[in-house]
N, C-alpha and C. Protein backbone atom coordinates (compact mmCIF):
# COMPACT_ATOMS: atom_id res chain seq x y z
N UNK A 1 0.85 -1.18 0.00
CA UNK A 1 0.00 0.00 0.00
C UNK A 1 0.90 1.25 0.00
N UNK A 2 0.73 2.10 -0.86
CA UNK A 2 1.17 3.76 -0.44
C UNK A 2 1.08 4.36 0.27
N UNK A 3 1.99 5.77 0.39
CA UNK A 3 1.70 5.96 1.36
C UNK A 3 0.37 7.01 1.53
N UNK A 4 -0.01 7.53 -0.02
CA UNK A 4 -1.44 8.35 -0.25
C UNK A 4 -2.25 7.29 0.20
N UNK A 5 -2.16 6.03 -0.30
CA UNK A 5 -3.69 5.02 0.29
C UNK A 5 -3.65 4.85 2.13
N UNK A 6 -2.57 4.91 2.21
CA UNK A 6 -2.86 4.87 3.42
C UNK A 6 -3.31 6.38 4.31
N UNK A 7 -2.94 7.18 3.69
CA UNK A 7 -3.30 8.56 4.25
C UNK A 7 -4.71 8.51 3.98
N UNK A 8 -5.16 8.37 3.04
CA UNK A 8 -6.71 8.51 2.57
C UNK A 8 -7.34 7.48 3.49
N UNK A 9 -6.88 6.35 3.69
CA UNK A 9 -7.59 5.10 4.05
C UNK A 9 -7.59 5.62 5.80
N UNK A 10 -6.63 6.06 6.64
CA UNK A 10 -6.91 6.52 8.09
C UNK A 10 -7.61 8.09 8.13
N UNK A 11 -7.52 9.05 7.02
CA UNK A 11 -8.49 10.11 7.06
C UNK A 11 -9.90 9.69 6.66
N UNK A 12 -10.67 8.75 6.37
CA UNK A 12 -11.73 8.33 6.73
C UNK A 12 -12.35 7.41 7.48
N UNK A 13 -10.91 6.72 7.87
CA UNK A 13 -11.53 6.44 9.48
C UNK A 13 -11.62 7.07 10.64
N UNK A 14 -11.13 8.12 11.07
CA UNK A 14 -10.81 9.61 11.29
C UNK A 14 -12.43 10.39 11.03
N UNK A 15 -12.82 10.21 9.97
CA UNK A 15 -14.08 11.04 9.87
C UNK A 15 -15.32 10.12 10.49
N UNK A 16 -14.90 9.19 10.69
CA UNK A 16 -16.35 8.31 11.68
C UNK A 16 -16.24 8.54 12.94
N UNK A 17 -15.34 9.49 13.79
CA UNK A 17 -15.44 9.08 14.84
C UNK A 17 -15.20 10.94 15.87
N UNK A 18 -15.39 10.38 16.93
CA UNK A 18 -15.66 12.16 17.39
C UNK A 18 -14.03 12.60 17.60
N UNK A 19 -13.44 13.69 16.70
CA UNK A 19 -12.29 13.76 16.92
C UNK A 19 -11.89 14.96 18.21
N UNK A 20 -13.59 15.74 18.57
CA UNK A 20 -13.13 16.32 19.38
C UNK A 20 -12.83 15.12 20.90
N UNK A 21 -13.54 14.69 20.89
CA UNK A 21 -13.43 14.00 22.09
C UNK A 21 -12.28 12.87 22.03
N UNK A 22 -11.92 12.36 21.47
CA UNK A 22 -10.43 11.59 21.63
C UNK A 22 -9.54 13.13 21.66
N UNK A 23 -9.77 14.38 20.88
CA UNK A 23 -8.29 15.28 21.03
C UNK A 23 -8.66 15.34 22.44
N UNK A 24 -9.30 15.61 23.25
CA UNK A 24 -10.01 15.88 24.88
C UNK A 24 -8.88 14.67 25.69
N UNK A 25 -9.05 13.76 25.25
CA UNK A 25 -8.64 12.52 25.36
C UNK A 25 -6.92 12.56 25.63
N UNK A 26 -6.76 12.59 24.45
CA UNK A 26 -5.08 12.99 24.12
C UNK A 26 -4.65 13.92 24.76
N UNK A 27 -4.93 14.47 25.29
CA UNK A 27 -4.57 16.27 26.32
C UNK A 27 -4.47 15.40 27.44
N UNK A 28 -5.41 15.39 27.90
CA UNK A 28 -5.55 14.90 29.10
C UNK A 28 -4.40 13.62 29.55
N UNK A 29 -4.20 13.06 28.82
CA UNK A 29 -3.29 12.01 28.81
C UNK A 29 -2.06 12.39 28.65
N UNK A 30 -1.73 13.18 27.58
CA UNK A 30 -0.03 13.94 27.88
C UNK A 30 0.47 14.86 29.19
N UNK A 31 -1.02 15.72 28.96
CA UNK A 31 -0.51 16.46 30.67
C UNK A 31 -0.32 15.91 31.77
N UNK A 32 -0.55 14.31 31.63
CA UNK A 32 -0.70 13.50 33.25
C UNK A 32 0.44 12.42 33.00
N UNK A 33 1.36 12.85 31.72
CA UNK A 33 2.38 11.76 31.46
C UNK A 33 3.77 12.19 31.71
N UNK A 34 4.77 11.05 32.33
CA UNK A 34 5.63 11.99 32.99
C UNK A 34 6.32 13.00 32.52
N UNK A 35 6.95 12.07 30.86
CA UNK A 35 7.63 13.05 30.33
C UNK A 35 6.89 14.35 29.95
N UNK A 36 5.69 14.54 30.10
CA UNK A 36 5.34 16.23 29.44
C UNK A 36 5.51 16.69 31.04
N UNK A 37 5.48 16.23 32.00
CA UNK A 37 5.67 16.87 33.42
C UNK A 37 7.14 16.92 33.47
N UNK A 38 7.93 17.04 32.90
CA UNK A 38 9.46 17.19 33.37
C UNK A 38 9.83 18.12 32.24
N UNK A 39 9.21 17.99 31.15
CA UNK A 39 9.15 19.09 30.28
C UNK A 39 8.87 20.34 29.47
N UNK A 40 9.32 21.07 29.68
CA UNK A 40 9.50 22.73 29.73
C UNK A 40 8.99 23.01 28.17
N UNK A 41 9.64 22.75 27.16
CA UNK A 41 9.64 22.92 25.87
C UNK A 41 8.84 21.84 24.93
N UNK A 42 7.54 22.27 24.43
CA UNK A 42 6.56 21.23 23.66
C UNK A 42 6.35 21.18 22.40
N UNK A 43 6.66 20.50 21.54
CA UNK A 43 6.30 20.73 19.89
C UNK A 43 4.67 20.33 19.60
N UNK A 44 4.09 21.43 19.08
CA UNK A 44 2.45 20.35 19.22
C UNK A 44 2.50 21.08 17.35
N UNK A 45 1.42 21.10 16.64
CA UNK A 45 0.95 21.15 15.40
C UNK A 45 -0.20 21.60 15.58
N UNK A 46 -0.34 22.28 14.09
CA UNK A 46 -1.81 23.14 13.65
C UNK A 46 -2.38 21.40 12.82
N UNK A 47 -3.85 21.55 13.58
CA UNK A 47 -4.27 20.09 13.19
C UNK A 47 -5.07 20.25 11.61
N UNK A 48 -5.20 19.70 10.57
CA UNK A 48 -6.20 20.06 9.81
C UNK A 48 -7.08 19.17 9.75
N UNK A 49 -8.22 19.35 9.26
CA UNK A 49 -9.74 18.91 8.93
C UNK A 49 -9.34 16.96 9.46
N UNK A 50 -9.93 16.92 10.20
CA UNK A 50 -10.07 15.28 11.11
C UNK A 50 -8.56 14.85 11.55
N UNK A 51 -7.91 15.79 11.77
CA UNK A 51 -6.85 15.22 12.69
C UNK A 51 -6.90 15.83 14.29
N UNK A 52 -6.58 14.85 14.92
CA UNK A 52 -6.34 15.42 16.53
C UNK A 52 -6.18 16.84 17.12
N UNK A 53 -6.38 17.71 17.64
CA UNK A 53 -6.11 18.65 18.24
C UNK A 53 -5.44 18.93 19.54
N UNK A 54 -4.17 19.57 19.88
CA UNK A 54 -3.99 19.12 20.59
C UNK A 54 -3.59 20.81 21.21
N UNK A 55 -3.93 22.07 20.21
CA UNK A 55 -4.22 23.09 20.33
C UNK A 55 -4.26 23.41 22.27
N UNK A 56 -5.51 23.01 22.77
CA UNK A 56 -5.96 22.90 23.78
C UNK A 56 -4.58 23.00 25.63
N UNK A 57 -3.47 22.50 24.94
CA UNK A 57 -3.03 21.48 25.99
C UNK A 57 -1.75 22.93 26.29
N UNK A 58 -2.02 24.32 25.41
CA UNK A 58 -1.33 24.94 25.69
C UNK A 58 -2.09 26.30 26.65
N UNK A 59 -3.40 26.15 26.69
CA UNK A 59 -4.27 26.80 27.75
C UNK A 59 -4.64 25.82 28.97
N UNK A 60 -4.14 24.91 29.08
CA UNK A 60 -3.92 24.21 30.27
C UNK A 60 -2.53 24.35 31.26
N UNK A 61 -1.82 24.04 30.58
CA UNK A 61 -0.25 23.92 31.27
C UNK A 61 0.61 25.53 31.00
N UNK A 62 0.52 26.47 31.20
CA UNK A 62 0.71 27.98 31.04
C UNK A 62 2.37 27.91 31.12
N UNK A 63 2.64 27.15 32.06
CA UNK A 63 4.30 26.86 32.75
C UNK A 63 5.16 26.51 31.30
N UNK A 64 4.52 25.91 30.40
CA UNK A 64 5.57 25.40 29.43
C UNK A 64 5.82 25.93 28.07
N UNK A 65 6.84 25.95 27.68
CA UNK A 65 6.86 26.81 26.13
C UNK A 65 6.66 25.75 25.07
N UNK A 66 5.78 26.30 23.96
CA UNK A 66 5.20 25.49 22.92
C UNK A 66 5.71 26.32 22.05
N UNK A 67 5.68 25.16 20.46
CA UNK A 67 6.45 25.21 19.41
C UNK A 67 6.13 24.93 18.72
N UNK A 68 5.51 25.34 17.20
CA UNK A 68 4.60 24.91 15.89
C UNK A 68 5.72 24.58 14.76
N UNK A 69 5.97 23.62 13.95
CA UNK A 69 6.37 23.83 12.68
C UNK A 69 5.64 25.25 11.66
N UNK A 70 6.57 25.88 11.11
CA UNK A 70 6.04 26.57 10.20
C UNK A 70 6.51 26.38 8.79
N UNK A 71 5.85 25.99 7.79
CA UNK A 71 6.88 26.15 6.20
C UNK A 71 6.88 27.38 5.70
N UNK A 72 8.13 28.17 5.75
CA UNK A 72 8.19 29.44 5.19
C UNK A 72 9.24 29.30 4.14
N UNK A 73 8.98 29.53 2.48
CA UNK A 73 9.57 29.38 1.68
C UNK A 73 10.45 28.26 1.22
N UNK A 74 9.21 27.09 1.80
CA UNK A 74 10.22 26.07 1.40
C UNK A 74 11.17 25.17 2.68
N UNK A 75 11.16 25.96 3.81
CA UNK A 75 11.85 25.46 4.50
C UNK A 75 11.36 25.26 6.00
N UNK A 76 11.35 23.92 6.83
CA UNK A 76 10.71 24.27 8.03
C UNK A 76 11.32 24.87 8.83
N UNK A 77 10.71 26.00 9.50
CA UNK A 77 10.99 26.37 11.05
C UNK A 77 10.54 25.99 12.10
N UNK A 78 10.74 26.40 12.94
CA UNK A 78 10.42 26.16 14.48
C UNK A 78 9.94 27.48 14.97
N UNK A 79 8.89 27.57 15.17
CA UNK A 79 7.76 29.08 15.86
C UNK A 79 7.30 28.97 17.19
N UNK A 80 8.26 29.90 17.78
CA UNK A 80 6.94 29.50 19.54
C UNK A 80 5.35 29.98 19.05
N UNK A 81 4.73 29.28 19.65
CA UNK A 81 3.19 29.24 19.87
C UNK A 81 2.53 30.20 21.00
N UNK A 82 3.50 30.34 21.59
CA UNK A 82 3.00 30.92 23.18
C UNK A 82 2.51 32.51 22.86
């Protein structure tokens, strides 16, 4: 399988199911895991259309610095979020 069939094939399994409430899910579970408790500096992502969100987990934990990929011209950076 490819790796488009497989992208296509988990973005509609992804659309059957409540993605706010597993991202609810996923928060809750990193903030109570050790390594995000010992850690200061977080990489999270801008989610698009049926992927996880995990947006959320940086109005919870205020203490820690967050970090987005950005593609600017081709090239990734690293953007605080905060």
């Amino acid at each position: 399988m490819t790796k488009e069939l497989y992208r296509n094939k988990f973005k509609e399994l992804r659309k059957k199911i409540d993605i706010n409430l597993f991202s609810t899910k996923i928060v809750d579970y990193l903030i109570n895991s050790d390594i995000y408790k010992q850690s200061k500096n977080i990489m999270i992502y801008m989610p698009l259309r049926y992927e996880y969100n995990l947006i959320p987990i940086t109005e919870r934990s205020k203490d820690k610095l967050y970090y987005i990929p950005k593609c600017i011209d081709g090239n990734i950076n690293i953007c605080s979020y905060n």
